[in-house]
N, C-alpha and C. Protein backbone atom coordinates (compact mmCIF):
# COMPACT_ATOMS: atom_id res chain seq x y z
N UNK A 1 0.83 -1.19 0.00
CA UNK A 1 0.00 0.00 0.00
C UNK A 1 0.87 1.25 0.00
N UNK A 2 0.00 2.53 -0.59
CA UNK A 2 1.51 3.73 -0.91
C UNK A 2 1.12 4.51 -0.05
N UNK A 3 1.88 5.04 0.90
CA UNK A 3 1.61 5.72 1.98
C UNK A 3 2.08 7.32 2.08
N UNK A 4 1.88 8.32 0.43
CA UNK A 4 2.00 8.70 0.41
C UNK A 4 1.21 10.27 1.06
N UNK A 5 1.86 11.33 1.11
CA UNK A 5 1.30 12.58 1.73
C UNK A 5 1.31 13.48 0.66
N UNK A 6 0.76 14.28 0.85
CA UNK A 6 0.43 15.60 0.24
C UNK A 6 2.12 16.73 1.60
N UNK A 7 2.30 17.58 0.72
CA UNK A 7 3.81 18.28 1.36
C UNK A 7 3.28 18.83 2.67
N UNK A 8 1.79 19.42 2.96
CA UNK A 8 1.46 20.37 3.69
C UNK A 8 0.93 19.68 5.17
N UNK A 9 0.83 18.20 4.91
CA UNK A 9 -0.12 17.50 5.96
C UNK A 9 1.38 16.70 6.52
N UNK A 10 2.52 16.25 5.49
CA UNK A 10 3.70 16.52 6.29
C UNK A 10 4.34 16.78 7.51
N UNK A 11 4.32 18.03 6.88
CA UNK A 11 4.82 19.09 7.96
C UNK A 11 3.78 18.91 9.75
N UNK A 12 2.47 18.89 9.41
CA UNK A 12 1.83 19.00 10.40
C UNK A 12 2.21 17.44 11.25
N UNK A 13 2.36 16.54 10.33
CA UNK A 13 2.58 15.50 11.07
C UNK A 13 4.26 15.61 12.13
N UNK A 14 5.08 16.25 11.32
CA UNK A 14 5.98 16.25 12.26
C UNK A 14 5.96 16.85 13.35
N UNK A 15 5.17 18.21 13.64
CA UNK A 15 5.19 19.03 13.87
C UNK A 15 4.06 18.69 15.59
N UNK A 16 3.62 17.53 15.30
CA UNK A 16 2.60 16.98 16.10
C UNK A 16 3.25 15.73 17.31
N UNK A 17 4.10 15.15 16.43
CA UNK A 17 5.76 14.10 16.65
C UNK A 17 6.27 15.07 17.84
N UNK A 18 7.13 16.12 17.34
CA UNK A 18 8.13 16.54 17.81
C UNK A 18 7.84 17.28 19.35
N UNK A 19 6.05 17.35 19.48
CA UNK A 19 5.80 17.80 20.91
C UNK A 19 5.58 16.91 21.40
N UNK A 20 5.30 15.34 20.89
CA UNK A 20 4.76 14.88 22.05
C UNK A 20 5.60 13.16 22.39
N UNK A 21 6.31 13.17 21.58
CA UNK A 21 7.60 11.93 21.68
C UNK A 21 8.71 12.17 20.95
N UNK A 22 9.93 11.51 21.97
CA UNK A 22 11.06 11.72 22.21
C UNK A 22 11.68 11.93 20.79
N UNK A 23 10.78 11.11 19.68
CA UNK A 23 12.09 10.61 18.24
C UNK A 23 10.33 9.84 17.30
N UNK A 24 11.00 10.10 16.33
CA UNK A 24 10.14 9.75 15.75
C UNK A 24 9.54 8.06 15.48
N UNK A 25 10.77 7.00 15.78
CA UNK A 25 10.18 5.87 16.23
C UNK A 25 9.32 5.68 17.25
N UNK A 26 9.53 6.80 18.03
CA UNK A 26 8.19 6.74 18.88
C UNK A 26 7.14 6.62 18.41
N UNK A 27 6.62 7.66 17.65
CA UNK A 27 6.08 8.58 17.10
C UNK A 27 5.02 7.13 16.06
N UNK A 28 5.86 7.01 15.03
CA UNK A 28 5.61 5.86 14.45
C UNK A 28 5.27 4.53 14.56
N UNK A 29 5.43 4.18 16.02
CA UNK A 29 5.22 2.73 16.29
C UNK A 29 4.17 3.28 17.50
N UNK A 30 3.12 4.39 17.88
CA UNK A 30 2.28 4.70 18.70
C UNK A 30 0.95 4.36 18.21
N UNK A 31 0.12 4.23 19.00
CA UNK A 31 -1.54 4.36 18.32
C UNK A 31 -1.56 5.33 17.80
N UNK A 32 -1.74 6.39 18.52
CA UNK A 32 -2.12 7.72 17.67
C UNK A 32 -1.47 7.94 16.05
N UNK A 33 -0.34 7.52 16.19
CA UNK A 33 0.11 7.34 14.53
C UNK A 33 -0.70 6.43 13.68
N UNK A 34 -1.17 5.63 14.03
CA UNK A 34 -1.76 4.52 13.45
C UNK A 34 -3.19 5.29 13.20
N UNK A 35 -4.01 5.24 14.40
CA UNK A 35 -5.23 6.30 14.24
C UNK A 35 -5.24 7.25 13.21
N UNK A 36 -4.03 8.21 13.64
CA UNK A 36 -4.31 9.84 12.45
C UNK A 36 -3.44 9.15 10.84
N UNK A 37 -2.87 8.59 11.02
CA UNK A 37 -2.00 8.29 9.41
C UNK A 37 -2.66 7.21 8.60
N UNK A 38 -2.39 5.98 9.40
CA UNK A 38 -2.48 5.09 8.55
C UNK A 38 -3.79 4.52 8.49
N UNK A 39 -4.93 4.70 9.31
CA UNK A 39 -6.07 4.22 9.03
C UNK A 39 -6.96 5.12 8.44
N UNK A 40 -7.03 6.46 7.91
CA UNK A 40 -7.10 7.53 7.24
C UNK A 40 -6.91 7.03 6.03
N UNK A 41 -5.61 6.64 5.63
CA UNK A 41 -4.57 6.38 4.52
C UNK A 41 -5.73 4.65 3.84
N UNK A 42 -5.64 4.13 4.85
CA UNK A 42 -6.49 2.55 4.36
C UNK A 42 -7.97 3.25 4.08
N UNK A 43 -8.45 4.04 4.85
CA UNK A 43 -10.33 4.43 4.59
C UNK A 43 -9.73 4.95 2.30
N UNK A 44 -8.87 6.17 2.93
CA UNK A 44 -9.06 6.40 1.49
C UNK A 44 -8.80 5.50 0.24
N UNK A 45 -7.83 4.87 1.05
CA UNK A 45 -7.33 3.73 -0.63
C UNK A 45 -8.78 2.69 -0.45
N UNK A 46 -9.52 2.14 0.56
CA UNK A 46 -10.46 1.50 -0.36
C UNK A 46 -11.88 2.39 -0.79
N UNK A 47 -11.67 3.56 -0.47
CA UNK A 47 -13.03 4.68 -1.25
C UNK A 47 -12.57 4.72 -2.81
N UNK A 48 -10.97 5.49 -2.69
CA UNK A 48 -10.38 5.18 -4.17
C UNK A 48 -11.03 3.81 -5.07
N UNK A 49 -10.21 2.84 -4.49
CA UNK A 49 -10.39 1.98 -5.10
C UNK A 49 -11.64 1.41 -5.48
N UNK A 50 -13.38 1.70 -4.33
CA UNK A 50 -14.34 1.44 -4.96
C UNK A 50 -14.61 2.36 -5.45
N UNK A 51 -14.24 3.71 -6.17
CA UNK A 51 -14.55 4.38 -6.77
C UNK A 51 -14.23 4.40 -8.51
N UNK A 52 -12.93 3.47 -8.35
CA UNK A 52 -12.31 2.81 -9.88
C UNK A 52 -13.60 1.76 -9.81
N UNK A 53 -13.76 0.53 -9.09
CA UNK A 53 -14.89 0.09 -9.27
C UNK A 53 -15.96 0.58 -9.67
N UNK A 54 -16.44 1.00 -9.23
CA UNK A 54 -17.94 1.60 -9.86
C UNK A 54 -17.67 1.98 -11.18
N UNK A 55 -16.69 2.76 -11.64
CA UNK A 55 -16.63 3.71 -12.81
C UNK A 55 -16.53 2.15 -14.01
N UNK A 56 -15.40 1.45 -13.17
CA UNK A 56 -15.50 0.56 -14.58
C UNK A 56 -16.65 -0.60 -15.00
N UNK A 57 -17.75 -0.92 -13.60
CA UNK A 57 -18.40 -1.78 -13.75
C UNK A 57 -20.17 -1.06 -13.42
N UNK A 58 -20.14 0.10 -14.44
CA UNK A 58 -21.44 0.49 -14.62
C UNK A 58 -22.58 -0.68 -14.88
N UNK A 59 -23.96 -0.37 -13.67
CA UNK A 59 -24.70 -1.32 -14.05
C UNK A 59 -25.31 -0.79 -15.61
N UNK A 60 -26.02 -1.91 -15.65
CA UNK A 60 -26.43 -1.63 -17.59
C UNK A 60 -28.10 -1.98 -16.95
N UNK A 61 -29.02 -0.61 -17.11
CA UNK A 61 -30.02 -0.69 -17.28
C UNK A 61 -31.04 -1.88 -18.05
């Protein structure tokens, strides 16, 4: 899965890190990382992805 960011949501993520654990393996191996990043990141890739669905498997009246 591609766990990419947009530049601006980035920044906020570090910026969220750096007040509230020591290093960013913290940071990364916490719930709250998991919560705000990566289950965000999974909702959108399968909306994406049923959204390629639908487009390519129009029902036929």
């Amino acid at each position: 899965m591609d766990l990419t960011f947009n530049h601006n949501k980035d920044i906020i993520i570090l910026s969220l890190w750096e007040k509230e654990y020591k290093n960013m393996g913290d940071y990364l191996t916490s719930k709250k990382f998991y919560h705000e990043v990566v289950l965000p990141q999974k909702l959108y890739y399968r909306l994406t992805q049923r959204e390629k669905v639908n487009m390519t498997h129009e029902p036929s009246s």
